[in-house]
Protein backbone atom coordinates (compact mmCIF):
# COMPACT_ATOMS: atom_id res chain seq x y z
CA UNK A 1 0.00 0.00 0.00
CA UNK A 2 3.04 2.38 0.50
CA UNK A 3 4.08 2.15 -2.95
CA UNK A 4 0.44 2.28 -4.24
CA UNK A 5 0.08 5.73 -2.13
CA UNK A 6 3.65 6.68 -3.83
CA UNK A 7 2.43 6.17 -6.99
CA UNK A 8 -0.78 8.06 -6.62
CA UNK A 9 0.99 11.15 -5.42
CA UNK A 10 3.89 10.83 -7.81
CA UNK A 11 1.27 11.08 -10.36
CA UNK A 12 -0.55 13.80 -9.01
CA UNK A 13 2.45 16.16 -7.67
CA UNK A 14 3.78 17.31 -11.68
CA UNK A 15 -0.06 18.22 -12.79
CA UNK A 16 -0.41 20.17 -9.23
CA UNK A 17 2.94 22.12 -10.02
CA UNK A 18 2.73 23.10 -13.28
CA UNK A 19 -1.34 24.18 -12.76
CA UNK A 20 0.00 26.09 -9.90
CA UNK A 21 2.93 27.70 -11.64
CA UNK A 22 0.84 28.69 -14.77
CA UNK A 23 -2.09 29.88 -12.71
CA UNK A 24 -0.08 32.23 -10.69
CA UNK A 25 1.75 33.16 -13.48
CA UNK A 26 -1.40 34.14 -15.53
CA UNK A 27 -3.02 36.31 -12.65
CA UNK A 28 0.18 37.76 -11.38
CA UNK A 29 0.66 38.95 -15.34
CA UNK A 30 -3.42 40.37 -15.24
CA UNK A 31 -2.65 42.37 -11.60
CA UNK A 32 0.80 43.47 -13.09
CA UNK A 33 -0.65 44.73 -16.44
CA UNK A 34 -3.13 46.74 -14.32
CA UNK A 35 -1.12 48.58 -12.64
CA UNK A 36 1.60 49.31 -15.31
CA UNK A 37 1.09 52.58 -15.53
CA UNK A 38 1.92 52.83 -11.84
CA UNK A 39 5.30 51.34 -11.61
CA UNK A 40 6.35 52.91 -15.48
CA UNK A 41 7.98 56.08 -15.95
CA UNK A 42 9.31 57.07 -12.65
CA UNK A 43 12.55 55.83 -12.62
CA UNK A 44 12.11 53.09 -9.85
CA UNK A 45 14.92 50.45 -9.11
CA UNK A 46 14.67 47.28 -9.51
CA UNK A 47 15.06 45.86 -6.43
CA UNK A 48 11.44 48.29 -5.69
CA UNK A 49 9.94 46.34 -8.46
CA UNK A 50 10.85 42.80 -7.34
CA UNK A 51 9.39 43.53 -4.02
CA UNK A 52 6.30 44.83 -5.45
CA UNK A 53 6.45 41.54 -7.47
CA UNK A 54 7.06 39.33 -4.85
CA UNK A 55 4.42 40.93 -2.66
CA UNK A 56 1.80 40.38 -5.42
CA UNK A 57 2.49 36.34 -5.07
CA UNK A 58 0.74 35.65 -1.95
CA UNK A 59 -3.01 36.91 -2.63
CA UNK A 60 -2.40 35.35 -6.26
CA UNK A 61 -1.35 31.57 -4.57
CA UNK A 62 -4.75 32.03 -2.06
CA UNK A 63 -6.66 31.90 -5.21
CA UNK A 64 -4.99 29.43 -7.11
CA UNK A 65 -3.56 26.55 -5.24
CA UNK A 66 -7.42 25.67 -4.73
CA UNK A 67 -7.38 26.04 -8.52
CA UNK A 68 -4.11 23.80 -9.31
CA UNK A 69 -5.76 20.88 -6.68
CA UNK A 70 -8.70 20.61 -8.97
CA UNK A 71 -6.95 20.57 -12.10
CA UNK A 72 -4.10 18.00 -10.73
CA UNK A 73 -7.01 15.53 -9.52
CA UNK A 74 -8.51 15.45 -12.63
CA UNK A 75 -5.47 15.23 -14.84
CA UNK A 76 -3.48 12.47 -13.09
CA UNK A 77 -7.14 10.27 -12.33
CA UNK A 78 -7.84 10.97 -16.25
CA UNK A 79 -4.96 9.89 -17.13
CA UNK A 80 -4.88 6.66 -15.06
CA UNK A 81 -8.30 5.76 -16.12
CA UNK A 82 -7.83 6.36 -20.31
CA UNK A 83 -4.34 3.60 -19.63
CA UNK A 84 -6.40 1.29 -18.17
CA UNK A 85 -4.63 1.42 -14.54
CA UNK A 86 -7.85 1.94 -12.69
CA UNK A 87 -9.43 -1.16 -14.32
CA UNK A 88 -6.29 -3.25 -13.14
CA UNK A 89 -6.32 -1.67 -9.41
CA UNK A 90 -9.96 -2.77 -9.72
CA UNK A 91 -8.79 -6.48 -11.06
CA UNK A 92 -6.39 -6.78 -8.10
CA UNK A 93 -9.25 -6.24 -5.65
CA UNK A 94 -8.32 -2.09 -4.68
CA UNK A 95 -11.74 -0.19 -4.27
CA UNK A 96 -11.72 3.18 -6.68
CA UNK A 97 -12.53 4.45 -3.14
CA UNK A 98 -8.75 3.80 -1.45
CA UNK A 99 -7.40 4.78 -4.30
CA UNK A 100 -8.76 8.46 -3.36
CA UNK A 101 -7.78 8.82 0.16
CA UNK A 102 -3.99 9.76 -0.21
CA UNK A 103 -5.32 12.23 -2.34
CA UNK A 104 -7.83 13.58 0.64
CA UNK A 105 -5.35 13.27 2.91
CA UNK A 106 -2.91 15.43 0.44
CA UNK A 107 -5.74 17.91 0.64
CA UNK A 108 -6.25 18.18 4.11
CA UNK A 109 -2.33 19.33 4.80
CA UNK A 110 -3.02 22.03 1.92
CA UNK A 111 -6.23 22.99 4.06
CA UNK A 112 -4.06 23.26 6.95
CA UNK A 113 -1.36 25.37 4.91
CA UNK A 114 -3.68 27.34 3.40
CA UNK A 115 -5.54 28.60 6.58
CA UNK A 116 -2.41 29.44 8.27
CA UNK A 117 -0.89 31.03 4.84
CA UNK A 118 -4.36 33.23 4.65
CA UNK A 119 -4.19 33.94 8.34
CA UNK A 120 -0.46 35.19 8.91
CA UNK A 121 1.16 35.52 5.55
CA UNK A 122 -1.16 36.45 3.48
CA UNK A 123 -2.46 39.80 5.37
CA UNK A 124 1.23 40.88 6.21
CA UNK A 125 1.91 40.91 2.50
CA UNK A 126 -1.06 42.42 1.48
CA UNK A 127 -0.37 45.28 3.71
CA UNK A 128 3.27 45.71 2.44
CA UNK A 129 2.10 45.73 -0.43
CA UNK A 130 -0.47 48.57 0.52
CA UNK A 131 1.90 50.65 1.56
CA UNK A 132 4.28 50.19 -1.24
CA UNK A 133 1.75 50.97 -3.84
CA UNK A 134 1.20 54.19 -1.89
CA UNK A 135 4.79 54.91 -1.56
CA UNK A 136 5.58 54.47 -5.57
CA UNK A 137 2.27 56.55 -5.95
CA UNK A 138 3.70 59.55 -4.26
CA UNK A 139 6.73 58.89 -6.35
CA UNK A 140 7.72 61.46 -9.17
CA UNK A 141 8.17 60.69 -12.41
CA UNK A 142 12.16 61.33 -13.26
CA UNK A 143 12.87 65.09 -13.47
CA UNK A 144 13.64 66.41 -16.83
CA UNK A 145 13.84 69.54 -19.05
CA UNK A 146 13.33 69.50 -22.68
CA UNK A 147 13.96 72.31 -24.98
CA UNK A 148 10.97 73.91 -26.93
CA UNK A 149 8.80 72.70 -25.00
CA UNK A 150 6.77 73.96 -22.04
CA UNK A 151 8.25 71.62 -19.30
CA UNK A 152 5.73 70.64 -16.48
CA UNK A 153 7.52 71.29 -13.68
CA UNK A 154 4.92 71.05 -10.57
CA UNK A 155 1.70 69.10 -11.67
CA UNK A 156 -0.80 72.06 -12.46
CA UNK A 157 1.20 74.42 -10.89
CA UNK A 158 4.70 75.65 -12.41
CA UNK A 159 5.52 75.42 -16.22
CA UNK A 160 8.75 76.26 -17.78
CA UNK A 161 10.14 76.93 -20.90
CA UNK A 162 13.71 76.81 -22.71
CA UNK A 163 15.07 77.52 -25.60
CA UNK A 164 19.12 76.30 -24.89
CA UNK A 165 19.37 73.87 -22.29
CA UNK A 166 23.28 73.08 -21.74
CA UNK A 167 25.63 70.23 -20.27
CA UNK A 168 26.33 72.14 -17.33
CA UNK A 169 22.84 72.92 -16.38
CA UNK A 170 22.82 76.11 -17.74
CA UNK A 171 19.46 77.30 -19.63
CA UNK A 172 19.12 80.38 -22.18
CA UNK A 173 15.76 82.45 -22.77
CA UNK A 174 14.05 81.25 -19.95
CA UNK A 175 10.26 81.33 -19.84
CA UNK A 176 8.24 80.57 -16.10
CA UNK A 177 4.53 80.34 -16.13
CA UNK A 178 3.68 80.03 -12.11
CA UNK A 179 -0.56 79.32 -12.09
CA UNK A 180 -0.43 78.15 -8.08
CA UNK A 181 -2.16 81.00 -7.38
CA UNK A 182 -5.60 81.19 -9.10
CA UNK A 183 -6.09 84.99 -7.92
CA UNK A 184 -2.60 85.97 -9.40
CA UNK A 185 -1.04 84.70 -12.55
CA UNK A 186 2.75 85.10 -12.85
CA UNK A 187 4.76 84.98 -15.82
CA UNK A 188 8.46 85.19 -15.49
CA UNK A 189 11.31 85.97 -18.33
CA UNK A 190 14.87 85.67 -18.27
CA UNK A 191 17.81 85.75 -20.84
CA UNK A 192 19.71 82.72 -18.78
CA UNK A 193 19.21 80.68 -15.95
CA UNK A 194 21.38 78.08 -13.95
CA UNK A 195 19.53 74.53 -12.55
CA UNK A 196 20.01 72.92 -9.76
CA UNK A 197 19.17 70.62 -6.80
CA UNK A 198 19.14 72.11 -3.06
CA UNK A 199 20.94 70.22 -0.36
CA UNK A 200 18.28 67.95 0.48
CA UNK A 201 18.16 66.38 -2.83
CA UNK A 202 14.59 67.36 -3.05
CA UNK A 203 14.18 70.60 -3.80
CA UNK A 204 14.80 72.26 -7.14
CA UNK A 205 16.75 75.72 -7.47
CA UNK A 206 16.25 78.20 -10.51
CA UNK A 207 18.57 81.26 -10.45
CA UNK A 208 17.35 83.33 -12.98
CA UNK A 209 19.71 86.74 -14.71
CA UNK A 210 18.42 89.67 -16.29
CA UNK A 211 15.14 89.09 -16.77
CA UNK A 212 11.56 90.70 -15.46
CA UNK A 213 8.17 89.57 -13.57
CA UNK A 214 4.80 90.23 -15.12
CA UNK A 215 1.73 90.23 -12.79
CA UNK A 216 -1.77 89.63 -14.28
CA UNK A 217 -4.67 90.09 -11.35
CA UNK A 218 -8.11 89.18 -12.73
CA UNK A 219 -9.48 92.06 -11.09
CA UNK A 220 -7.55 94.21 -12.76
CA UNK A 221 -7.28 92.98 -16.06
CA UNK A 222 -6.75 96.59 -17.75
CA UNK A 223 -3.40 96.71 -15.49
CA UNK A 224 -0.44 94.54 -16.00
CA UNK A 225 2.53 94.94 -13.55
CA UNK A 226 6.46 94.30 -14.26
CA UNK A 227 9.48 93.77 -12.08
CA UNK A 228 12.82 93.88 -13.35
CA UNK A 229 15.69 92.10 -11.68
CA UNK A 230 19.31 91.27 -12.06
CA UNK A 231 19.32 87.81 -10.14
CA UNK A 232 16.75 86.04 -9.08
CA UNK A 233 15.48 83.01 -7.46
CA UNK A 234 12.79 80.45 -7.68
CA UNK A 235 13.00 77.31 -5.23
CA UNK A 236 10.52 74.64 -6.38
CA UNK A 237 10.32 71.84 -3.22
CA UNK A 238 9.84 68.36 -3.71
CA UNK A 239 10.70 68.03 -7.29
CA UNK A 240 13.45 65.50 -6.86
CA UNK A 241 13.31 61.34 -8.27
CA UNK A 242 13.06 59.89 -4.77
CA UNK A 243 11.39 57.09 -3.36
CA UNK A 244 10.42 57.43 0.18
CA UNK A 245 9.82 54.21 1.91
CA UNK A 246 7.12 54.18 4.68
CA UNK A 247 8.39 51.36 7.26
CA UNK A 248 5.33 51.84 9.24
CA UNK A 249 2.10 51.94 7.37
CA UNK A 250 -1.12 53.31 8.13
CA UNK A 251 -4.02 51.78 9.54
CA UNK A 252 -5.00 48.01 8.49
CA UNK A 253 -8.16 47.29 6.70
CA UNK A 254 -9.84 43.66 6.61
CA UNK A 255 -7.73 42.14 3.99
CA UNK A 256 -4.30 43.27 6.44
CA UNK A 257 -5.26 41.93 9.51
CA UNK A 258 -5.04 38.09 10.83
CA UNK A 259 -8.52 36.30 12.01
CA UNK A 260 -7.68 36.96 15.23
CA UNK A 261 -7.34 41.09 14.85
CA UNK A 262 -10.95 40.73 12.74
CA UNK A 263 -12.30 38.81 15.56
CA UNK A 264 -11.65 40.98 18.35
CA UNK A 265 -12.17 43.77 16.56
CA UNK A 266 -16.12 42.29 15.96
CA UNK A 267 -16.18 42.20 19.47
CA UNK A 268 -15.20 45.26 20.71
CA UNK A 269 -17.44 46.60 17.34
CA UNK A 270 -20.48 44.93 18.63
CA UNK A 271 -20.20 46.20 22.14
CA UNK A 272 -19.63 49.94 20.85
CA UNK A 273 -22.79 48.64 18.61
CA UNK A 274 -24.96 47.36 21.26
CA UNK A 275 -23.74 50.48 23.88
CA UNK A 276 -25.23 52.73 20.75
CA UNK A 277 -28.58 50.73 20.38
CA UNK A 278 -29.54 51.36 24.09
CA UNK A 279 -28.97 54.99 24.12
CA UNK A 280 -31.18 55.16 20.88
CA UNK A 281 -33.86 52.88 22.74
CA UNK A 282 -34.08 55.41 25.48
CA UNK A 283 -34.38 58.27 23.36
CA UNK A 284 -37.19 57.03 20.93
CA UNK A 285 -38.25 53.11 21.19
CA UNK A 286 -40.07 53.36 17.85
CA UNK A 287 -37.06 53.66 15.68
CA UNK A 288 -35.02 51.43 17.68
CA UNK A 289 -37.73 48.94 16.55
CA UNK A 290 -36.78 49.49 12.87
CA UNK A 291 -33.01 48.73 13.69
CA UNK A 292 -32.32 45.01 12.58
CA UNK A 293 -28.84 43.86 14.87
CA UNK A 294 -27.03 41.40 13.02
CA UNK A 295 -25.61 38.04 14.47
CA UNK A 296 -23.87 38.47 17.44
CA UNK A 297 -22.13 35.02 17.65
CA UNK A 298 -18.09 34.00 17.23
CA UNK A 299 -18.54 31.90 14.68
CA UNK A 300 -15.77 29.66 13.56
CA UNK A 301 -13.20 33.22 14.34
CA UNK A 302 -13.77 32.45 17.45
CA UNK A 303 -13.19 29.04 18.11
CA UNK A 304 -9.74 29.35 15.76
CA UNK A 305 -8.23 32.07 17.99
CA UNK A 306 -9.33 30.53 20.79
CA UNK A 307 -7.37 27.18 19.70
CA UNK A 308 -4.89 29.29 18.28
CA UNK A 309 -3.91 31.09 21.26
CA UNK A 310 -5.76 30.39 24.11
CA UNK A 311 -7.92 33.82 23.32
CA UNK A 312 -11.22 33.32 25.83
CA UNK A 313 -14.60 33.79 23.81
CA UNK A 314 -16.35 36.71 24.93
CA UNK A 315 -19.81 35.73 24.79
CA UNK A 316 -21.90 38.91 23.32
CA UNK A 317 -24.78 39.66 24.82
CA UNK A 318 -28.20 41.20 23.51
CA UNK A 319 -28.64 44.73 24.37
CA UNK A 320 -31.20 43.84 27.56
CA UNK A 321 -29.11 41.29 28.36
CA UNK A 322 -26.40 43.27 29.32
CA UNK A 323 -25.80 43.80 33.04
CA UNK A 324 -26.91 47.15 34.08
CA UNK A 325 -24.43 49.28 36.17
CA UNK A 326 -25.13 50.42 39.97
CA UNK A 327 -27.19 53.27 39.89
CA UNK A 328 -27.62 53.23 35.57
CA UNK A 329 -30.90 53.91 34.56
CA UNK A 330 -32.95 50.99 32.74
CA UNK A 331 -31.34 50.63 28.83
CA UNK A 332 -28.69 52.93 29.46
CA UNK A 333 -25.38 51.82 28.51
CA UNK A 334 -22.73 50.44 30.96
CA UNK A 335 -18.97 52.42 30.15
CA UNK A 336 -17.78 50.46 27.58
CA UNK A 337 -14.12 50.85 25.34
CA UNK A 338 -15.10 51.78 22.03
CA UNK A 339 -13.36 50.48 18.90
CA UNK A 340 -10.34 52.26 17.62
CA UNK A 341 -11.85 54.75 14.91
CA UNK A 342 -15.52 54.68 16.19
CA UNK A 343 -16.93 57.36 19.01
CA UNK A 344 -19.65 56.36 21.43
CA UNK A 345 -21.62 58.94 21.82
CA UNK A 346 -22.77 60.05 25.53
CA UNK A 347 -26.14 59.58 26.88
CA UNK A 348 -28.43 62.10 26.61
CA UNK A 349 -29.06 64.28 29.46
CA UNK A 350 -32.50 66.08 28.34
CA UNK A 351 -34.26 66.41 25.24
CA UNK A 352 -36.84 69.05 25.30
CA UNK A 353 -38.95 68.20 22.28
CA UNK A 354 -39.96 65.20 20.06
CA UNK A 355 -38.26 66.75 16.70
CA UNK A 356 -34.91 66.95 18.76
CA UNK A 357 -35.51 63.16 20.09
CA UNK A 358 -36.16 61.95 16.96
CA UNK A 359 -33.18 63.65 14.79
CA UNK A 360 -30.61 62.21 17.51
CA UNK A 361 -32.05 58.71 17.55
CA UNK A 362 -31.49 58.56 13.24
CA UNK A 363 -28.12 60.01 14.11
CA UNK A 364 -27.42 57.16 16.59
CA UNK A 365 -29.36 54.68 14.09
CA UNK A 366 -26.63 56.11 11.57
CA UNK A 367 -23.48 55.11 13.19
CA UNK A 368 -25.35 51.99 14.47
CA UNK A 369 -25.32 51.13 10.51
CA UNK A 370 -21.65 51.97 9.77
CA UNK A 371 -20.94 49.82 12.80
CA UNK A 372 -22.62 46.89 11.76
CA UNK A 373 -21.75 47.13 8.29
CA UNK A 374 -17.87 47.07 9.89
CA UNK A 375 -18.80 43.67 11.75
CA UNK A 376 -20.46 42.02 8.42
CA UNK A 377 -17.07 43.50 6.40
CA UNK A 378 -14.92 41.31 9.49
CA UNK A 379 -16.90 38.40 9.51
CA UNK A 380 -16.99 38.03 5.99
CA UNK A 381 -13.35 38.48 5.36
CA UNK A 382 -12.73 35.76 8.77
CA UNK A 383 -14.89 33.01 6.75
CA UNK A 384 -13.42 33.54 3.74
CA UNK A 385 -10.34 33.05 5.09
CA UNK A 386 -11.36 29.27 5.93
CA UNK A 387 -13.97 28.18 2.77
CA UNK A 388 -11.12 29.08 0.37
CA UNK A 389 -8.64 26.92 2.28
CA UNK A 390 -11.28 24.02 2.70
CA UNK A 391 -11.92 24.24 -1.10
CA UNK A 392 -8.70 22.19 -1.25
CA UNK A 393 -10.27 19.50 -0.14
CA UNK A 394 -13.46 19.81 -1.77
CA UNK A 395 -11.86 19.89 -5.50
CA UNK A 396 -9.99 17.18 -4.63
CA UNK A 397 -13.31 15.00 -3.69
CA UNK A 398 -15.17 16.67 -6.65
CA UNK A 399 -12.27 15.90 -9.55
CA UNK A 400 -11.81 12.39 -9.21
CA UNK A 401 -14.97 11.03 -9.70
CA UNK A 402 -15.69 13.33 -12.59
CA UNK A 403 -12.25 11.75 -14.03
CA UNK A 404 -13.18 8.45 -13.87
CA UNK A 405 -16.93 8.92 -15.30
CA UNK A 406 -14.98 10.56 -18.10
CA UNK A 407 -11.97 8.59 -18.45
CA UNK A 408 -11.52 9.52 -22.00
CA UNK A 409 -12.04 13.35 -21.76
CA UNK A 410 -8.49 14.08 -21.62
CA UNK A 411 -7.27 17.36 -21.50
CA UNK A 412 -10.43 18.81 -22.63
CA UNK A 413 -12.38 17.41 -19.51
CA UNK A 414 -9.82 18.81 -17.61
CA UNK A 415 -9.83 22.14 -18.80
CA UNK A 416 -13.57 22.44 -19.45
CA UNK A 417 -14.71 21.11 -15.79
CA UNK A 418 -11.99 23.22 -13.95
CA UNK A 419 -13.54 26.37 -15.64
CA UNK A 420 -16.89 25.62 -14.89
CA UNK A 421 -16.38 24.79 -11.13
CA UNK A 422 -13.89 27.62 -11.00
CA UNK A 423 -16.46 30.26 -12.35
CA UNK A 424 -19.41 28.43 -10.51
CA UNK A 425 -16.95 28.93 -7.16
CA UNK A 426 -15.36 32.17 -7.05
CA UNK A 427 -18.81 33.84 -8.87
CA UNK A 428 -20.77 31.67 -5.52
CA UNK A 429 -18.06 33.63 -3.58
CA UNK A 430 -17.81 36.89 -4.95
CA UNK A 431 -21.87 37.21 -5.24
CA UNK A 432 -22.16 36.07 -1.51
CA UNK A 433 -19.79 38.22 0.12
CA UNK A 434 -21.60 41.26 -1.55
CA UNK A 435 -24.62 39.60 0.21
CA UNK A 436 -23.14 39.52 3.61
CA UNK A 437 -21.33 42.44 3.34
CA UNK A 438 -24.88 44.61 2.96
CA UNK A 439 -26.68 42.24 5.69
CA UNK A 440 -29.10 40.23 3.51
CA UNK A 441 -27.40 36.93 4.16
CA UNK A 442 -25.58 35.45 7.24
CA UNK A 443 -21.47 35.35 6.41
CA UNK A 444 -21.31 31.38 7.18
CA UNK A 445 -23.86 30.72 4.42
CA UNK A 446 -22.47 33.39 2.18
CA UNK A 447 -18.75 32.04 2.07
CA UNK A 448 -19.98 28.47 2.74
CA UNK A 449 -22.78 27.96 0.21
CA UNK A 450 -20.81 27.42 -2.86
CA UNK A 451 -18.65 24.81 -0.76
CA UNK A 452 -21.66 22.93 0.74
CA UNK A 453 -23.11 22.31 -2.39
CA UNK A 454 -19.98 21.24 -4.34
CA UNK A 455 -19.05 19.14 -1.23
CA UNK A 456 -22.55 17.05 -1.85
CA UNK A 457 -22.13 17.02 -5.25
CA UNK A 458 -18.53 15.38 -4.58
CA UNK A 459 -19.98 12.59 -1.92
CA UNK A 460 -22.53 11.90 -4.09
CA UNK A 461 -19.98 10.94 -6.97
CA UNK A 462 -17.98 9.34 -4.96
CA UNK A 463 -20.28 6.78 -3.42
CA UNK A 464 -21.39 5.21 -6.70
CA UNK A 465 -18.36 5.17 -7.78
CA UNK A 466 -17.15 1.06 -8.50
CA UNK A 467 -20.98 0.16 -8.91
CA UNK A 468 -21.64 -1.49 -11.95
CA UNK A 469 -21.94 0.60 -15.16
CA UNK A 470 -19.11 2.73 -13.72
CA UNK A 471 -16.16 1.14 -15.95
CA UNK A 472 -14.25 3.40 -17.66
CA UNK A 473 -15.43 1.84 -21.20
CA UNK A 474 -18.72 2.35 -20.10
CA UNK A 475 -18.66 6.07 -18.93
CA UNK A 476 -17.85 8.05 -22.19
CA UNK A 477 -19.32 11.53 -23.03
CA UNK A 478 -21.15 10.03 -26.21
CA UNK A 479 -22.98 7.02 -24.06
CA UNK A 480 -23.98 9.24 -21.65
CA UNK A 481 -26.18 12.21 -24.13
CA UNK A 482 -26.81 8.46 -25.46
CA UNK A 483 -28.32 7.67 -22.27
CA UNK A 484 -30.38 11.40 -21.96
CA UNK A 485 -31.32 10.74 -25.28
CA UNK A 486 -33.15 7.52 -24.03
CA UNK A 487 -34.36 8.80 -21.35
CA UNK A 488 -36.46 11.62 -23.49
CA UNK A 489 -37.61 9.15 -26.23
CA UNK A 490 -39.04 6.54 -23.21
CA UNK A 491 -40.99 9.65 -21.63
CA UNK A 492 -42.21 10.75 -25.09
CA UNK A 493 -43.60 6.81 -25.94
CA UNK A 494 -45.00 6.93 -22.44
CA UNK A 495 -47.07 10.14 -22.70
């Protein structure tokens, strides 16, 4: 049996590297080709670009080592099937069944990987990557002066214009159009000029001889005043080709952080939430009543972090559950921490009038919303984190069967069935997190629904596989529209 399990996963293990490699490869090419236009032009080194490359990996492999399971599972159990090697495992007395399980088993250590890739190394990278992108953004493009041309030298700002421009940085007839200012247009002229960088590296320095000013003021368009001047001297700041590399980045969102920085910050979320909800029940009970509260439970965030890391689950009470503090009034709010970000606003002291009661309560039924819609944004992004990874196994139980009902299908069957379960997948995924995310459906059935029902379709294949009719002469694309066919012409005699 150890060389049978060998042989399975020696057969399986090229198919799952190559549809990994060219997977990654196509999608890192699509996310790279998107955002050409920001790396291009601006002068960046390459060891800038590589990291921006590398970082780019990770999110890419989330997405398609689920991908490169499916496609490896049906490849290597086509294959075996079309040579006739699952007829003579059958002959020897192996059940199509056992032939599966190092294959699950394979999956299950991918699931494994896969959680904890999606959980630590996936958010670290997507925030380095985050703040990269924003560094390279605030990036220049590479300083330089052409002659005859108006040169922009501050975006919207500062134009210039040269007619000589010399090796030694020297500039004749030297035209400055300064438009910073929309009250006060400034046009300067000068028969030479000298360039150069200040001290910093940053800052550009003009000194301009013999030349003159011209001021334009809108309000005064039938006046035009001019200044003329030996020297003079323009200082443009931040005009340099630098990079400047934030170490620290700025605050995470829910793709950056691991499940157990989404979970507790759902918790502390839902308290702020729930703190909110009371203070708006004792201002005006009737719109309180048209405030839906989403789920308040851990969920499977929870239970990880609490395996994880010994984290104890906080269980979150309903707002009249909450204990009441000594001397609190009934559905006030105890003191609570609020979340980083969101402001609890105090209790009430006295409202005078009904139009006053009822403007505060759809301010607090406001922030109650951007609160919850922060929870369903956490929770969504914690259970994706796990149905991806589980998808693993999931392709693996869905390919081979499919493989050996089509034993002949060949590349084709491979490529056509990984396309449709792909599309069928991530569209399940993409559609249900918009769900979630805008409270219509529950985040466990909105990541999970798409694996649920390709999990049943896989059990179901597998059980019947090995029962009679399931050869793999007897299981070719033609006989079975042949069969469909039959089936239509008996109901037609029938009726």
């Amino acid at each position: 049996m150890k060389i049978l399990t060998k042989y399975i996963l020696k057969e399986h293990f090229a198919p799952l590297m190559f549809a990994l490699s060219a997977l990654t490869s196509l999608l890192l090419l699509n996310y790279v080709a998107k955002n050409f236009g920001q790396l291009v032009g601006k002068g960046l080194a390459w060891p800038v670009i590589a990291e921006f490359l590398l970082l780019s990996v990770p999110f890419t492999v989330a997405v398609t080592l689920p991908m490169a399971v499916l496609v490896s599972t049906l490849h290597a159990f086509s294959r075996m099937a079309s040579e006739n090697e699952i007829t003579a495992f059958k002959a020897s007395g192996i059940a199509i069944q056992r032939l599966m399980i190092p294959v699950i088993i394979s999956a299950v250590g991918f699931t494994f990987f896969m959680v904890w890739f999606n959980d630590q190394v996936l958010p670290a990278a997507n925030h380095r990557l985050t703040t990269l992108s924003n560094d390279i953004a605030r990036k220049k493009p590479t300083f330089a002066l052409k002659e005859q041309v108006i040169n922009e030298i501050s975006p919207g700002r500062l134009f210039l214009r040269t007619a000589r421009l010399f090796e030694n940085n020297r500039m004749r007839e030297v035209s400055i159009y300064d438009l910073s200012n929309p009250q006060t247009r400034y046009t300067i002229h000068a028969d030479s000029g000298l360039l150069e960088l200040a001290a910093n590296q940053r800052d550009l320095l003009l000194t301009l001889f013999h030349g003159s000013w011209m001021v334009l003021e809108p309000e005064n368009a039938t006046q035009l005043r001019r200044v003329f001047f030996q020297t003079d001297f323009v200082k443009v700041r931040n005009i340099a080709n630098t990079l400047e590399i934030d170490t620290i980045g700025g605050e995470k969102s829910d793709r950056e952080m691991t499940v157990c920085e989404l979970q507790r910050r759902v918790v502390r979320l839902v308290r702020a939430r729930d703190s909110v909800f009371r203070s708006m029940k004792a201002i005006d009970s009737g719109v309180a009543k048209s405030v839906k509260l989403g789920n308040t439970s851990n969920g499977i965030g929870g239970l990880y972090c609490h395996r994880l890391s010994g984290l104890k689950i906080i269980k979150t009470a309903s707002a009249a559950e909450l204990p009441q503090a000594p001397g609190q009034a009934p559905g006030q709010a105890p003191p609570q921490t609020p979340a980083p970000g969101y402001k609890v606003p105090p209790m009430p002291r006295e409202v005078s009038t009904p139009d006053m009661r009822a403007a505060q309560a759809e301010q607090l039924k406001l922030q109650i919303g951007l609160a919850q819609a922060t929870i369903d944004g956490d929770r969504v992004e914690i259970e994706k984190k796990f149905a991806i990874a589980a998808a693993c196994v999931i392709f693996a139980l869905l390919g081979a069967p499919i493989a050996l009902r089509f034993p002949r299908g060949g590349v084709g069957l491979t490529i056509g069935v990984s396309l449709g379960v792909f599309s069928f997948y991530y569209v399940g995924l993409n559609a249900g997190e918009a769900l979630a995310r805008a409270n219509i459906v529950p985040p466990f059935w909105a990541m999970w629904s798409s694996n649920l029902l390709l999990l049943s379709v896989g059990v179901a294949l597998t059980s019947r596989l090995g029962r009679e009719g399931s050869t793999s002469r007897g299981s070719e694309t033609s006989e079975f529209f042949a069969k469909v066919r039959g089936w239509f012409t008996r109901r037609g005699s029938t009726g």
